[in-house]
N, C-alpha and C. Protein backbone atom coordinates (compact mmCIF):
# COMPACT_ATOMS: atom_id res chain seq x y z
N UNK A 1 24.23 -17.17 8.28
CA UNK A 1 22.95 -17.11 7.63
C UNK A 1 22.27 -15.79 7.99
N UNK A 2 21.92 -15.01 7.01
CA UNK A 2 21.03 -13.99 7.36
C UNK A 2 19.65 -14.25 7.85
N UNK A 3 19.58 -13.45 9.08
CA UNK A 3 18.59 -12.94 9.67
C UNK A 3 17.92 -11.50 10.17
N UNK A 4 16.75 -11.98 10.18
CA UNK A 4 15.96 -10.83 10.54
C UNK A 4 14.87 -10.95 11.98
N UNK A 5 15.37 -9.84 12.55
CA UNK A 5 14.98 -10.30 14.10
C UNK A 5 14.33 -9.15 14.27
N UNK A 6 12.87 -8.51 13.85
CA UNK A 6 11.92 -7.56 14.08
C UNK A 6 10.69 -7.89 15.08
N UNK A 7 10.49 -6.31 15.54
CA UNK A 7 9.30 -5.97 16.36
C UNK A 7 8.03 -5.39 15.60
N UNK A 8 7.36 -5.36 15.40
CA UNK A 8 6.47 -4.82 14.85
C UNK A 8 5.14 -3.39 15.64
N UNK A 9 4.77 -2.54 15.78
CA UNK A 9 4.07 -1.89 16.71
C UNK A 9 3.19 -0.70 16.20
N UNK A 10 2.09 -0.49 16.22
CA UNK A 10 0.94 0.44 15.80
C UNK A 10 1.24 1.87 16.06
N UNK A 11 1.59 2.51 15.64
CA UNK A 11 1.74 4.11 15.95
C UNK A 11 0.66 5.01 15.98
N UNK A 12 0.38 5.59 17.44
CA UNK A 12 -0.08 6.23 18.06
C UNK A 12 -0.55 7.89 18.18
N UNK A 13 0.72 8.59 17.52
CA UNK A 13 -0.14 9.69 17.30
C UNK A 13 1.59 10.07 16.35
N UNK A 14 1.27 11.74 16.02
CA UNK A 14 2.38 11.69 14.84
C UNK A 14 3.51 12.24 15.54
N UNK A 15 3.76 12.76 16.67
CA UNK A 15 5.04 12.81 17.48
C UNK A 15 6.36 12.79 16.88
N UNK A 16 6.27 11.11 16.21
CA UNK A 16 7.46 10.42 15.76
C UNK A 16 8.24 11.55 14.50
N UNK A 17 7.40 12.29 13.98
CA UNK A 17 7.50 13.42 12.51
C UNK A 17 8.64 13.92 13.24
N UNK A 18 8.71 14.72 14.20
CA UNK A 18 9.35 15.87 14.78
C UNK A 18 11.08 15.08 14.80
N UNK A 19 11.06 14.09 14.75
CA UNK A 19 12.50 13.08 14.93
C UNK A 19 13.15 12.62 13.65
N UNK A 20 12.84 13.04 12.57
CA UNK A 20 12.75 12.60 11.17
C UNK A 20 13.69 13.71 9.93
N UNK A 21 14.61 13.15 9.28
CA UNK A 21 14.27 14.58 8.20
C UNK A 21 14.59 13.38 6.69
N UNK A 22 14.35 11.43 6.93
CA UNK A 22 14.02 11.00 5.85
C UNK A 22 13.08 10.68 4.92
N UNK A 23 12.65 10.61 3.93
CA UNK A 23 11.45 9.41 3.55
C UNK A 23 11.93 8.84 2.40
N UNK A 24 11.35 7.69 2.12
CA UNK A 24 11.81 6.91 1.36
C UNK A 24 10.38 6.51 0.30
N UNK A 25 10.24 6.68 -0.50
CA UNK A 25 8.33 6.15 -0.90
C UNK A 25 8.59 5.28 -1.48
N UNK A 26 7.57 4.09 -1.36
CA UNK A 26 7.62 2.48 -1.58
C UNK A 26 6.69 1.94 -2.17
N UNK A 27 6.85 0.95 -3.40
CA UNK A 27 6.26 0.76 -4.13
C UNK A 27 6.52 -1.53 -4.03
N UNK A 28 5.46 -1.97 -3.66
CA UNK A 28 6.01 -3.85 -3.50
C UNK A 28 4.95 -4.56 -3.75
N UNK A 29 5.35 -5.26 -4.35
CA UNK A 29 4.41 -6.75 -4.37
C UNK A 29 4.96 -7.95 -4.13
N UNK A 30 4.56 -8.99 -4.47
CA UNK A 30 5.00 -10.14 -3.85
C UNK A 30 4.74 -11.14 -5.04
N UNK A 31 5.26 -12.40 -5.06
CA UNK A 31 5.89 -13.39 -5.96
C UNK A 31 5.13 -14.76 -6.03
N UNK A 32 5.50 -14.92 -4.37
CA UNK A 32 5.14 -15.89 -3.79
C UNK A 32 4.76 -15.03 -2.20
N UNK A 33 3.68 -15.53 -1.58
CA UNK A 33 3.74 -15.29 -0.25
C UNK A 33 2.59 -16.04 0.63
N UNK A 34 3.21 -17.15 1.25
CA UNK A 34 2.54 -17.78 2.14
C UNK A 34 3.82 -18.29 3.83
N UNK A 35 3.08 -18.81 4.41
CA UNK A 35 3.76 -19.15 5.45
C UNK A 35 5.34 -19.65 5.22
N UNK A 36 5.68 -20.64 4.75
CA UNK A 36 7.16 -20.88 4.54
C UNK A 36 8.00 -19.82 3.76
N UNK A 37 7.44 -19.43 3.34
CA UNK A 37 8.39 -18.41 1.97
C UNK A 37 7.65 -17.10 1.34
N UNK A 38 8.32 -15.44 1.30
CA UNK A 38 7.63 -15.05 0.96
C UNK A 38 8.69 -14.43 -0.18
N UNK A 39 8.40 -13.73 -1.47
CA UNK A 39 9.25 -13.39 -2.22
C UNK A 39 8.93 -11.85 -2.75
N UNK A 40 9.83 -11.00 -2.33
CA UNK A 40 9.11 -10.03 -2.64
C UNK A 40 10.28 -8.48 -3.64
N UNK A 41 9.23 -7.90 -4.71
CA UNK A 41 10.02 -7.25 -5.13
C UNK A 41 9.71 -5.82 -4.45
N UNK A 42 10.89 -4.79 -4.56
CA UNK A 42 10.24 -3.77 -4.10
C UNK A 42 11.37 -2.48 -4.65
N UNK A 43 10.56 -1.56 -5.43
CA UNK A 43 10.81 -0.49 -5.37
C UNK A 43 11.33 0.89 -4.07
N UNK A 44 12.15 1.08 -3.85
CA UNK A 44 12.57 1.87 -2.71
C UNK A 44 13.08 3.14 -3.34
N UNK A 45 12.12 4.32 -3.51
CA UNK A 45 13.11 5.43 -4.13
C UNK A 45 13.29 5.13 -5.48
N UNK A 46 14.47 4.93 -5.87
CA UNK A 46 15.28 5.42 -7.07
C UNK A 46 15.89 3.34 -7.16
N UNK A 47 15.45 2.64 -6.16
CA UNK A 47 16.53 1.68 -5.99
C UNK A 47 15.31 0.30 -6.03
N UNK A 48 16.05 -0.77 -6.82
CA UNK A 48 14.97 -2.10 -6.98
C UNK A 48 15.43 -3.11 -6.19
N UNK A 49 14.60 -3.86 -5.52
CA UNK A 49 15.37 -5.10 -4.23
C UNK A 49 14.67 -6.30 -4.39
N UNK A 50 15.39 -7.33 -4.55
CA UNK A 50 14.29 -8.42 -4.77
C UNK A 50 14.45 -9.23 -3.39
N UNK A 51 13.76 -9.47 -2.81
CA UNK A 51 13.89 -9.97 -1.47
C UNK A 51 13.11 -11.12 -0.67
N UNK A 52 14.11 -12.21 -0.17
CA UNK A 52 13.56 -13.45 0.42
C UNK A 52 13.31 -13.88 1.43
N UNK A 53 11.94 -13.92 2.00
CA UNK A 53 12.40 -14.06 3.71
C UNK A 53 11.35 -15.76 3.60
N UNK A 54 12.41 -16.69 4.95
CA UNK A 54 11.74 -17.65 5.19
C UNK A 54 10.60 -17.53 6.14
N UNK A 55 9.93 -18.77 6.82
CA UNK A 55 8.80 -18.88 7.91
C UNK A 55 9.33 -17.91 8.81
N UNK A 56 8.49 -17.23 9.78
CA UNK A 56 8.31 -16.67 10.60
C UNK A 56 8.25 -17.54 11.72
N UNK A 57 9.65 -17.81 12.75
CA UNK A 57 9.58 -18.24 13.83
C UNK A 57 9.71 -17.49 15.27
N UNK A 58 8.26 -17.27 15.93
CA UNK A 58 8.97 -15.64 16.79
C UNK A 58 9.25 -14.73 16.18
N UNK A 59 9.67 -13.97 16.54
CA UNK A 59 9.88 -12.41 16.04
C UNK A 59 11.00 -12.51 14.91
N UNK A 60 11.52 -14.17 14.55
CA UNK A 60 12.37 -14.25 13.65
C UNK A 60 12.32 -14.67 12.01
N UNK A 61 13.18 -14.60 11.59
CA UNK A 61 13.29 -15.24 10.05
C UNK A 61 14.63 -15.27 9.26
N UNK A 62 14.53 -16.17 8.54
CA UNK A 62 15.53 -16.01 7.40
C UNK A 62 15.14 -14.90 6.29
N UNK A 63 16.02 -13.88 6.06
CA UNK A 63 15.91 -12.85 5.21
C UNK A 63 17.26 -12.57 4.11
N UNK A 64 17.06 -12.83 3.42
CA UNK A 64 17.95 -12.30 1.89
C UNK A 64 17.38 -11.65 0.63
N UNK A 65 18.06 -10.55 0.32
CA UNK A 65 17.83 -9.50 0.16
C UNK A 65 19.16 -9.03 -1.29
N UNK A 66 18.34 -8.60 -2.72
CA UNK A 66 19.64 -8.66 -3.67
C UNK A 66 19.17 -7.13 -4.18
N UNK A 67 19.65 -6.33 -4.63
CA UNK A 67 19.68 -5.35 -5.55
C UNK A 67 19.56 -5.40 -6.93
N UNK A 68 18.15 -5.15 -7.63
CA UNK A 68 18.48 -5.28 -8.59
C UNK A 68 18.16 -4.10 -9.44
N UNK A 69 18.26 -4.00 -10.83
CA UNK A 69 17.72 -2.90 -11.42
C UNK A 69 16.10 -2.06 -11.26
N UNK A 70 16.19 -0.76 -11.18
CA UNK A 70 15.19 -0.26 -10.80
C UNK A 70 13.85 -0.93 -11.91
N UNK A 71 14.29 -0.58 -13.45
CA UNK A 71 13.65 -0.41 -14.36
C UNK A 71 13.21 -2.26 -14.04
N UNK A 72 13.87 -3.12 -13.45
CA UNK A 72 13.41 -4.25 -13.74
C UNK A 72 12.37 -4.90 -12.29
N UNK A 73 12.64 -4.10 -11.52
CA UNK A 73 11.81 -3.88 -10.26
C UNK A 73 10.67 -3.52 -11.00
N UNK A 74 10.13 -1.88 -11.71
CA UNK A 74 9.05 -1.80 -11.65
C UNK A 74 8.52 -2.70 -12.69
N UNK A 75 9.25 -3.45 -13.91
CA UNK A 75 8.41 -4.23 -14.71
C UNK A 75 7.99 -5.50 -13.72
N UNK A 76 9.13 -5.95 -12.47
CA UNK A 76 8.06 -7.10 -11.80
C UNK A 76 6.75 -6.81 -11.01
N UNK A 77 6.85 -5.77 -10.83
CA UNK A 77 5.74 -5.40 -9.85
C UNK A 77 4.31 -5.09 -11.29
N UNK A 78 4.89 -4.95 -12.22
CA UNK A 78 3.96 -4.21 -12.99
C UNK A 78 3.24 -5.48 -13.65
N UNK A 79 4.27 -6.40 -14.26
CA UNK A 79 3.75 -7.66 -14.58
C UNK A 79 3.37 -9.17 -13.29
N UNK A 80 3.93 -9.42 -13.02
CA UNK A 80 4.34 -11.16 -12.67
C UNK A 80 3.92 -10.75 -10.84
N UNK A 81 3.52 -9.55 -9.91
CA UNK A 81 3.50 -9.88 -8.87
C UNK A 81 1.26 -10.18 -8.38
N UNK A 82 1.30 -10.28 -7.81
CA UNK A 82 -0.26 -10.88 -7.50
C UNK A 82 -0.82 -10.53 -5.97
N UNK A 83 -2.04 -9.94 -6.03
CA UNK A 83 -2.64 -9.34 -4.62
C UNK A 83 -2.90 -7.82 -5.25
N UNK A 84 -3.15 -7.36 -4.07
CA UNK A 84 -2.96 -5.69 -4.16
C UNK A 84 -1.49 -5.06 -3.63
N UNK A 85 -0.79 -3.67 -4.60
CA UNK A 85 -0.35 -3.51 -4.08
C UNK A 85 -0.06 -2.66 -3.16
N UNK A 86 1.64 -2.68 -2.90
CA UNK A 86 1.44 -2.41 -1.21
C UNK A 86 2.53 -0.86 -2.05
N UNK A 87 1.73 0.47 -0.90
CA UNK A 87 2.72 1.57 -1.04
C UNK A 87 2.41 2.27 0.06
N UNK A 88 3.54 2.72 0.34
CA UNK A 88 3.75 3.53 1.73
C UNK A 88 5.15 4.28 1.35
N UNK A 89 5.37 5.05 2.84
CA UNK A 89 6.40 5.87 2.52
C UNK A 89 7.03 5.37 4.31
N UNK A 90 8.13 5.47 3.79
CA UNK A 90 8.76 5.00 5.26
C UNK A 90 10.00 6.15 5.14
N UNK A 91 9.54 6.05 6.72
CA UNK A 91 10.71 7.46 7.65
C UNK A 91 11.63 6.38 8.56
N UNK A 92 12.78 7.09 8.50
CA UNK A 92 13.29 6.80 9.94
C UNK A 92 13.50 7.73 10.60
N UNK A 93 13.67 7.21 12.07
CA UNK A 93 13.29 7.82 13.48
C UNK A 93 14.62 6.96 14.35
N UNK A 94 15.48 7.97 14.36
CA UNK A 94 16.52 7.74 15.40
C UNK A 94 16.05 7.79 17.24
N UNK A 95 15.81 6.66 17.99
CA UNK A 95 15.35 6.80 19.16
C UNK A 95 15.96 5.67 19.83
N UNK A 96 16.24 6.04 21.42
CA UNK A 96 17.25 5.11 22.21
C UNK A 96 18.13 3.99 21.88
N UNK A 97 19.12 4.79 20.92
CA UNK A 97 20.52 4.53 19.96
C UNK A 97 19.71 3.40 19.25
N UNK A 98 18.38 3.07 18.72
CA UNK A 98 18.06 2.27 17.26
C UNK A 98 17.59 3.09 16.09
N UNK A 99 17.65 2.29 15.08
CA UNK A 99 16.69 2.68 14.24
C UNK A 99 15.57 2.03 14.07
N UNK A 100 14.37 3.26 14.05
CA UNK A 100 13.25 3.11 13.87
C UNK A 100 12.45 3.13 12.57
N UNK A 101 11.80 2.43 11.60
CA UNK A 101 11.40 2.55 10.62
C UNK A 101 9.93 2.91 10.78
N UNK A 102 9.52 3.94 10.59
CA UNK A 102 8.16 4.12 10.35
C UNK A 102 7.22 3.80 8.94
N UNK A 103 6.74 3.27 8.73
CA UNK A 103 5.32 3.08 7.39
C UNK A 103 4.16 3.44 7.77
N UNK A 104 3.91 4.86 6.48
CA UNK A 104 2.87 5.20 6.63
C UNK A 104 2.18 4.74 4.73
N UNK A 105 0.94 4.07 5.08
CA UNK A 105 0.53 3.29 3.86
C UNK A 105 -0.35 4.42 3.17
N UNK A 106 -0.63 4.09 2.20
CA UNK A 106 -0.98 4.59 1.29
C UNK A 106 -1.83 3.85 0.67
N UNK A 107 -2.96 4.30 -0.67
CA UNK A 107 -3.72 2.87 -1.29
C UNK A 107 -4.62 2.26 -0.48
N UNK A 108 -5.23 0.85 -1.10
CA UNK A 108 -5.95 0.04 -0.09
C UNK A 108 -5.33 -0.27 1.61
N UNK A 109 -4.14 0.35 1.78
CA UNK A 109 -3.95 0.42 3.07
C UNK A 109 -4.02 1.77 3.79
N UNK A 110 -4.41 2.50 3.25
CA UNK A 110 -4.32 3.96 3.93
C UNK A 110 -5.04 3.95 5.44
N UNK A 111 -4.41 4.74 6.09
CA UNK A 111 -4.74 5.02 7.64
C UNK A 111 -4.03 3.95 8.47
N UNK A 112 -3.25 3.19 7.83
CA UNK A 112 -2.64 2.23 8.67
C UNK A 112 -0.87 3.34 9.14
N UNK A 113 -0.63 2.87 10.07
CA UNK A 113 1.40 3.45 10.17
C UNK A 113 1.58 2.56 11.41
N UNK A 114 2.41 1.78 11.11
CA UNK A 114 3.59 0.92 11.55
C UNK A 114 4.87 1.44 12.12
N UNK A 115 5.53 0.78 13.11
CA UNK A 115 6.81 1.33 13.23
C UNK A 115 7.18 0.06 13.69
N UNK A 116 8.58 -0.31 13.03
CA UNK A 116 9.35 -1.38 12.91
C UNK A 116 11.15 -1.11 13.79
N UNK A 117 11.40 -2.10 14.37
CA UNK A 117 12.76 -1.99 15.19
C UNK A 117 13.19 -3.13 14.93
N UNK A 118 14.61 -3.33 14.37
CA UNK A 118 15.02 -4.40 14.21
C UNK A 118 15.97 -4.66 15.11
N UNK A 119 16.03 -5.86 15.47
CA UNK A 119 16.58 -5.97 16.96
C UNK A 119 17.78 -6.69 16.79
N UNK A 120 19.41 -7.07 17.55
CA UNK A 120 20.20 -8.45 17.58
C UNK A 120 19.70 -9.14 17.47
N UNK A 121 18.84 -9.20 18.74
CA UNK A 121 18.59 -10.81 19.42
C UNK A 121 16.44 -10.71 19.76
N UNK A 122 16.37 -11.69 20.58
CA UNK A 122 14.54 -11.72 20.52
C UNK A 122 14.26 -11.06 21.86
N UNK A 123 15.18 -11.43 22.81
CA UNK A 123 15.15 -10.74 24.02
C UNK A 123 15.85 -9.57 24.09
N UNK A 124 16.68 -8.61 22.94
CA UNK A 124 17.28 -7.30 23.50
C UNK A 124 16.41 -6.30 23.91
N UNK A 125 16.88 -5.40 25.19
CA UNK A 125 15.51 -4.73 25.61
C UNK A 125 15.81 -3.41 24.91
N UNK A 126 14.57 -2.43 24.48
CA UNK A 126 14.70 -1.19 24.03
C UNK A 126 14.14 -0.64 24.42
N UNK A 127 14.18 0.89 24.34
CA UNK A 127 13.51 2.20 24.77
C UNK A 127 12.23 2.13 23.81
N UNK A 128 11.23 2.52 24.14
CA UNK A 128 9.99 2.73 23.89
C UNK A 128 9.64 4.10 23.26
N UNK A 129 9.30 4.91 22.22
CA UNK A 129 8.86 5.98 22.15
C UNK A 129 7.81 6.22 22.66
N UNK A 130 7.15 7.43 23.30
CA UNK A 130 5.77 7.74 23.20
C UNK A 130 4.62 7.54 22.20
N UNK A 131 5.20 7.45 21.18
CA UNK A 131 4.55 7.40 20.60
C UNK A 131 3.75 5.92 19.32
N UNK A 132 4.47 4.79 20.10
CA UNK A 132 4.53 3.72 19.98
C UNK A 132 3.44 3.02 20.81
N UNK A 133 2.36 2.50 20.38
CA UNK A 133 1.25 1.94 20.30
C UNK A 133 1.21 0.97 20.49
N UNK A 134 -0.23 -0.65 19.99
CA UNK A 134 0.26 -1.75 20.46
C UNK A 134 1.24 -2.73 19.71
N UNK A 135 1.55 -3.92 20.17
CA UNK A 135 2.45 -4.89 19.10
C UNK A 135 1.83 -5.20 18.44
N UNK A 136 2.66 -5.65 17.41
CA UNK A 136 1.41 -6.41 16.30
C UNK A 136 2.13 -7.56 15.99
N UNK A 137 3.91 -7.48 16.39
CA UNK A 137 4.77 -8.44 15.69
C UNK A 137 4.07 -10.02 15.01
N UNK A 138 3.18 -10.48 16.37
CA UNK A 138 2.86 -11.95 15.91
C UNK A 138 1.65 -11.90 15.26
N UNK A 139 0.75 -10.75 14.80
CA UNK A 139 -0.27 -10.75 13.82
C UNK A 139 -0.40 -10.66 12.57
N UNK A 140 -0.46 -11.38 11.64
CA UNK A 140 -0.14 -11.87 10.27
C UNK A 140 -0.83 -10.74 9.96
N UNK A 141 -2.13 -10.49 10.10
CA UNK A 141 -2.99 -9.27 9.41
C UNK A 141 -2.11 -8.13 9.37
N UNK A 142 -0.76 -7.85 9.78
CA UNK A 142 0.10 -7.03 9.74
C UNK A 142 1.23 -6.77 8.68
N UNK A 143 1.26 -8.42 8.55
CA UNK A 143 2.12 -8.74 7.76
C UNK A 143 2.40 -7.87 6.19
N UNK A 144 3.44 -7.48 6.02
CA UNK A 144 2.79 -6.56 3.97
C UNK A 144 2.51 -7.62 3.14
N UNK A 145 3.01 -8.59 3.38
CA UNK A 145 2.12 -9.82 2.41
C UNK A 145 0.71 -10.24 2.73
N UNK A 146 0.35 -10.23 3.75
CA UNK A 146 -1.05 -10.47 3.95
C UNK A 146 -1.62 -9.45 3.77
N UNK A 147 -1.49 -7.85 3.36
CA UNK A 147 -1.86 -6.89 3.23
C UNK A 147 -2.25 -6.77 2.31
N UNK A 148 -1.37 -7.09 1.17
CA UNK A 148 -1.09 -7.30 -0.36
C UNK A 148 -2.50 -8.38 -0.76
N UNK A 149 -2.72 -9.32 0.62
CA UNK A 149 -3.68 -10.33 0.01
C UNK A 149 -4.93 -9.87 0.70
N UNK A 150 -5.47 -8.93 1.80
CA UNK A 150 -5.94 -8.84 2.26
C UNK A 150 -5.98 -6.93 3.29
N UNK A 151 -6.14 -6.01 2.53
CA UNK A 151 -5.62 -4.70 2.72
C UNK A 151 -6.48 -4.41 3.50
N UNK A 152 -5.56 -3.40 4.65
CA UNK A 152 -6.19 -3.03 5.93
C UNK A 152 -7.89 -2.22 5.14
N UNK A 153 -7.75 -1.68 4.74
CA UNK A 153 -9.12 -0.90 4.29
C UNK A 153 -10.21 -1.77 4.46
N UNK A 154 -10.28 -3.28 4.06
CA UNK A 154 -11.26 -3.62 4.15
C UNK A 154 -11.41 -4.89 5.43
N UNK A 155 -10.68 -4.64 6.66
CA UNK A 155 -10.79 -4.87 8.12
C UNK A 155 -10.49 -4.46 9.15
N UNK A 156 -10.06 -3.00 8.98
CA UNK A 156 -9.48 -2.13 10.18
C UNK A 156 -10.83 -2.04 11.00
N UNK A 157 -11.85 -1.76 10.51
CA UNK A 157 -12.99 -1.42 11.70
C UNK A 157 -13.38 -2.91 12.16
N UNK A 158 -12.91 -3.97 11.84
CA UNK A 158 -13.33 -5.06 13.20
C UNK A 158 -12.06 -5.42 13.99
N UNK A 159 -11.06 -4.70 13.50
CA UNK A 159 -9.92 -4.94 14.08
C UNK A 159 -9.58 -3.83 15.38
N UNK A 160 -10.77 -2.88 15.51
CA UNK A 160 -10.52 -2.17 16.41
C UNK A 160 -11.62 -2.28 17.55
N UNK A 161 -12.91 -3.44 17.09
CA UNK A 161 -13.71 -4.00 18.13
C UNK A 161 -13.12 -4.54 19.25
């Protein structure tokens, strides 16, 4: 069964740039998205993904994930998805032999950047960048579906009280 075993963490200053020579710009909405099930389409680049992840248990989940046509990616996002959407541009960042995904948002999320590590297991230990900030893994307000329903723009300043 596929899984997805992520960290989630606030990035701290832009450091992480100097480690980089990808980006990817991202374009998603969502289907369905609440606690048991979230469904989400997403534009990546040049490439369309329709993608399923179950409840969030711990840093875990069930995740499946299909390829589909670009042109039919942007008609779901354009028609049938609901919320605001979500765009960012994500880098990776090769650091203590993982990969690091960085999101920097864009839109009703702007000023937010994320950096994501996907892990084996819940306990594997990793190297830390400098430039890696606090966790957020178990905070839904993090979540890109709750973003989509609820965009950092309009709660980052009580979220930093």
């Amino acid at each position: 069964m596929p899984q997805e075993i992520e960290r989630k963490f606030l990035v701290t200053n832009g450091r992480w740039k100097y480690s980089t020579d990808a980006s990817i710009p991202m374009g998603q909405g969502y289907l369905r998205a609440d606690e048991d099930c979230t469904v989400r389409v997403r534009l990546a680049g040049k490439q369309g993904f329709l993608t399923i992840k179950g409840a969030t248990k711990g840093i875990s989940r069930e995740e499946f994930e299909y390829e589909i046509p670009a042109a039919e990616a942007r008609r779901m996002l354009s028609t049938l998805c609901t919320g605001h959407p979500i765009e960012k541009t994500r880098y990776i960042v090769p650091f203590g032999g993982h990969r690091w995904e960085i999101d920097v948002f864009e839109g009703e999320n702007v000023g937010l950047v994320v950096a994501e590590i996907e892990l084996q297991s819940e306990d594997e230990i990793f190297k830390r960048p400098d430039w890696l900030g606090a966790e957020v893994s178990s905070d839904p307000r993090y979540f890109n579906a709750c973003l989509s329903k609820s965009p950092y723009g309009q709660w980052k300043d009580s979220a930093q009280d």
